[in-house]
C-alpha atoms as a PDB file:
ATOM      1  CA  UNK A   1       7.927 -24.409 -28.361  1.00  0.00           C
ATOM      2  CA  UNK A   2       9.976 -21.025 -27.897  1.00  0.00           C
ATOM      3  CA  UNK A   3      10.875 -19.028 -24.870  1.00  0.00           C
ATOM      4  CA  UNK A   4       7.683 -17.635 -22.927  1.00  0.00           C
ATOM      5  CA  UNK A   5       9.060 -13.967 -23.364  1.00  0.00           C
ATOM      6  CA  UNK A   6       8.978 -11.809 -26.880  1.00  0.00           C
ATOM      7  CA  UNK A   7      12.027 -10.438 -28.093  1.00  0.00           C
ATOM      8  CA  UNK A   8      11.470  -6.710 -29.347  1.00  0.00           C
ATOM      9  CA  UNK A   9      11.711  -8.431 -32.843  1.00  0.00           C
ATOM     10  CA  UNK A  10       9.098 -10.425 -32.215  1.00  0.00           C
ATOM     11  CA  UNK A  11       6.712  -7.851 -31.449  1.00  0.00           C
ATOM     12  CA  UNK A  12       7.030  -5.698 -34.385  1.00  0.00           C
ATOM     13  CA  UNK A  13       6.366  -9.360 -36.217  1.00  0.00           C
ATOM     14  CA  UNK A  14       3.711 -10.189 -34.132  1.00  0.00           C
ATOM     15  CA  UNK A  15       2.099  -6.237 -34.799  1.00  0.00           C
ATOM     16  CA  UNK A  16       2.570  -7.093 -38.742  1.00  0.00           C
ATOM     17  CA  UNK A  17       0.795 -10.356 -38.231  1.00  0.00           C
ATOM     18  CA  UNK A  18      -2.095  -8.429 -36.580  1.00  0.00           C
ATOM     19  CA  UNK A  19      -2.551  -6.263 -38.800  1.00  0.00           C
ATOM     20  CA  UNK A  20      -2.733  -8.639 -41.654  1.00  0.00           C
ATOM     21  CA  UNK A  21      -5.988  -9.718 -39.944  1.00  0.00           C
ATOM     22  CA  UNK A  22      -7.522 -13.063 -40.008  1.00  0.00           C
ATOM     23  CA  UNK A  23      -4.906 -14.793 -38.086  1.00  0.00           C
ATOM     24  CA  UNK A  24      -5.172 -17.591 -35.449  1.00  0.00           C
ATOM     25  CA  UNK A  25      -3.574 -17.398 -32.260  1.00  0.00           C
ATOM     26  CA  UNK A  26      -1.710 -20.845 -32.924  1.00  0.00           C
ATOM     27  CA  UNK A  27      -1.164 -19.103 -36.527  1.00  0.00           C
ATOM     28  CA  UNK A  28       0.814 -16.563 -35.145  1.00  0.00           C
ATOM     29  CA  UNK A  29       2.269 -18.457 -32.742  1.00  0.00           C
ATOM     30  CA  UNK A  30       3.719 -20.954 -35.194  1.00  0.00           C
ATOM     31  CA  UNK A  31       4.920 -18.137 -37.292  1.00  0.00           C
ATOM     32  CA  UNK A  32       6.871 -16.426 -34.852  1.00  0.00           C
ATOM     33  CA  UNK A  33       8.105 -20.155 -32.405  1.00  0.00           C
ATOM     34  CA  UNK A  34       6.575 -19.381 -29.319  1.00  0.00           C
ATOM     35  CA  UNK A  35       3.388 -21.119 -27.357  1.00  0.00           C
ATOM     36  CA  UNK A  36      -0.199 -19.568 -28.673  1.00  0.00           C
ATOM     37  CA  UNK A  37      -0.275 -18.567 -24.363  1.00  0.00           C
ATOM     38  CA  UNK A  38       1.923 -16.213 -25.172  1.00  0.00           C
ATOM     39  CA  UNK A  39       0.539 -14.678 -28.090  1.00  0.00           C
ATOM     40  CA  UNK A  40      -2.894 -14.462 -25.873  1.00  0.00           C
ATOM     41  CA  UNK A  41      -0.997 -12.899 -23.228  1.00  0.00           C
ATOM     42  CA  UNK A  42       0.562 -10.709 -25.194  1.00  0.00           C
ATOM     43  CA  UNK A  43      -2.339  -9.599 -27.056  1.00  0.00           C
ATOM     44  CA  UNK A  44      -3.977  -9.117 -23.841  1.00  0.00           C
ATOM     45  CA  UNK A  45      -2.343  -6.636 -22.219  1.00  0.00           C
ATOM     46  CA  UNK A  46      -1.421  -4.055 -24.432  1.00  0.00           C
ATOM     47  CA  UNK A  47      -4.933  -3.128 -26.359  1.00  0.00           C
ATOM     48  CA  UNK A  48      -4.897  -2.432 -29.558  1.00  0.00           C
ATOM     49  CA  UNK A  49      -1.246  -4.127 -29.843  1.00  0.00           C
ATOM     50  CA  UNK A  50       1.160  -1.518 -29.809  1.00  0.00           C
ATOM     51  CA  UNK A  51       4.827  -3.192 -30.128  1.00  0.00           C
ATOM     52  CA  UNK A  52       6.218  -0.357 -28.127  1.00  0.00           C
ATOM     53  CA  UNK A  53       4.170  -0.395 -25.856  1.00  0.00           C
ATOM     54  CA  UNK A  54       4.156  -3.893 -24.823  1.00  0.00           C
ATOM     55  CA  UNK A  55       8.266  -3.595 -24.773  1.00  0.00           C
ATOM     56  CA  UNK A  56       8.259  -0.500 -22.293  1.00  0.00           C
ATOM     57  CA  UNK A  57       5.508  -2.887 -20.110  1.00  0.00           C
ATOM     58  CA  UNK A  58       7.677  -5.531 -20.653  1.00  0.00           C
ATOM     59  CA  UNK A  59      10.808  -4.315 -19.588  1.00  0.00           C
ATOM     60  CA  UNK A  60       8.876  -2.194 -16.491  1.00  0.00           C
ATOM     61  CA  UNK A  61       7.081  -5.712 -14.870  1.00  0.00           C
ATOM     62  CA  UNK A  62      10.904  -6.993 -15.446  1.00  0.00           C
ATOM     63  CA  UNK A  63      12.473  -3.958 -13.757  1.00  0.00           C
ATOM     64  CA  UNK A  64      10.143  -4.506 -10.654  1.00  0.00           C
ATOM     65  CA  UNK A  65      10.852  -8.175 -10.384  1.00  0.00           C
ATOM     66  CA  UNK A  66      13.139 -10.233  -7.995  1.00  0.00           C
ATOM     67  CA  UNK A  67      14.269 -10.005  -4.426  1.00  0.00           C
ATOM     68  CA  UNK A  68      14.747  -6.234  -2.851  1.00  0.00           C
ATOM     69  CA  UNK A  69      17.844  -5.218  -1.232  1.00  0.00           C
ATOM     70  CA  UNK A  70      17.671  -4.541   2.179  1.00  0.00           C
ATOM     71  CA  UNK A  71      20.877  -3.159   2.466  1.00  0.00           C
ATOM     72  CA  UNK A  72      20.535   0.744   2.588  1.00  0.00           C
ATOM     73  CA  UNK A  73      23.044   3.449   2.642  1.00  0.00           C
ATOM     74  CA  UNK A  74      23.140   3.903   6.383  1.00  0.00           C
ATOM     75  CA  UNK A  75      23.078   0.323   6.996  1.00  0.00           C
ATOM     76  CA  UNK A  76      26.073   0.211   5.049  1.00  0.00           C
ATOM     77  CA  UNK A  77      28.132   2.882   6.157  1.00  0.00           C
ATOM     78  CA  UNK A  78      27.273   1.022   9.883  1.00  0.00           C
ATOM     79  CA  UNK A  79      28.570  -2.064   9.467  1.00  0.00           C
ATOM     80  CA  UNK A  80      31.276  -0.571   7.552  1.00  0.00           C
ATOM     81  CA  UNK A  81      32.366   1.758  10.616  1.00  0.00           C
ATOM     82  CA  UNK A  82      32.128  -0.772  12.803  1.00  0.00           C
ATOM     83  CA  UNK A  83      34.075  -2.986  10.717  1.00  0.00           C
ATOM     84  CA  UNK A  84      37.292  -0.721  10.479  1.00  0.00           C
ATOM     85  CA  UNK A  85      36.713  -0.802  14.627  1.00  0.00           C
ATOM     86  CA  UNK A  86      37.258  -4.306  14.223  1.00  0.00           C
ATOM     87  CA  UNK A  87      33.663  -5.347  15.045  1.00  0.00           C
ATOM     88  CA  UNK A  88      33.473  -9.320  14.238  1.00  0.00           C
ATOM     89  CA  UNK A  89      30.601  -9.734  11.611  1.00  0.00           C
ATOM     90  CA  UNK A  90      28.178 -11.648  14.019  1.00  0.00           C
ATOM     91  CA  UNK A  91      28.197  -8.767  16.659  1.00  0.00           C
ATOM     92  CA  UNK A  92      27.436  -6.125  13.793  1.00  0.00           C
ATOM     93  CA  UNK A  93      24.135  -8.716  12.728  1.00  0.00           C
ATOM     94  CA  UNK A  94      23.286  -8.547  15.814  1.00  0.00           C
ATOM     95  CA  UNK A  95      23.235  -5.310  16.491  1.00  0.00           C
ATOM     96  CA  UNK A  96      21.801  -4.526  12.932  1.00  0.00           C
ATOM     97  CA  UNK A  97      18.409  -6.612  14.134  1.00  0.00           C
END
């Protein structure tokens, strides 16, 4: 099967397969190379399907994923200060903890 993730082309195909009517899950799945999962997913959580809809969710849940930064502004202009003091890098983490 395809990737687990619609392209934006593949949800304006998968919003003209739904409005055909009629269709199968695995139906549309087939037609468009991804795993009928994703076509219930995607179905799922924009309802009724609204292609541009699902691609602002889409790229929202993917904006808001991964690891945070924990580096902040003042944190860096610290350990930057007390690097130009010369300031060995395991004295400024320890001080940062």
């Amino acid at each position: 099967m395809g990737t687990s993730t619609l392209s934006r082309f593949q949800r304006g195909a998968l919003a003209q397969l739904v409005n055909e009517g009629n269709k199968s899950y695995q139906v549309m799945a087939d037609a468009l190379g991804v795993a009928k999962a994703t076509i219930s997913y995607e179905l799922d959580r924009v309802k009724p399907y609204d292609p541009e809809l699902a691609q602002q969710d889409a790229d929202r849940k993917r904006r808001n994923c991964g690891r945070r930064s924990m580096l902040t502004a003042a944190l860096a202009t610290l350990i930057t200060n007390h690097l130009r003091l010369t300031w060995s890098p395991e004295t400024i983490a320890a001080l940062t903890k």
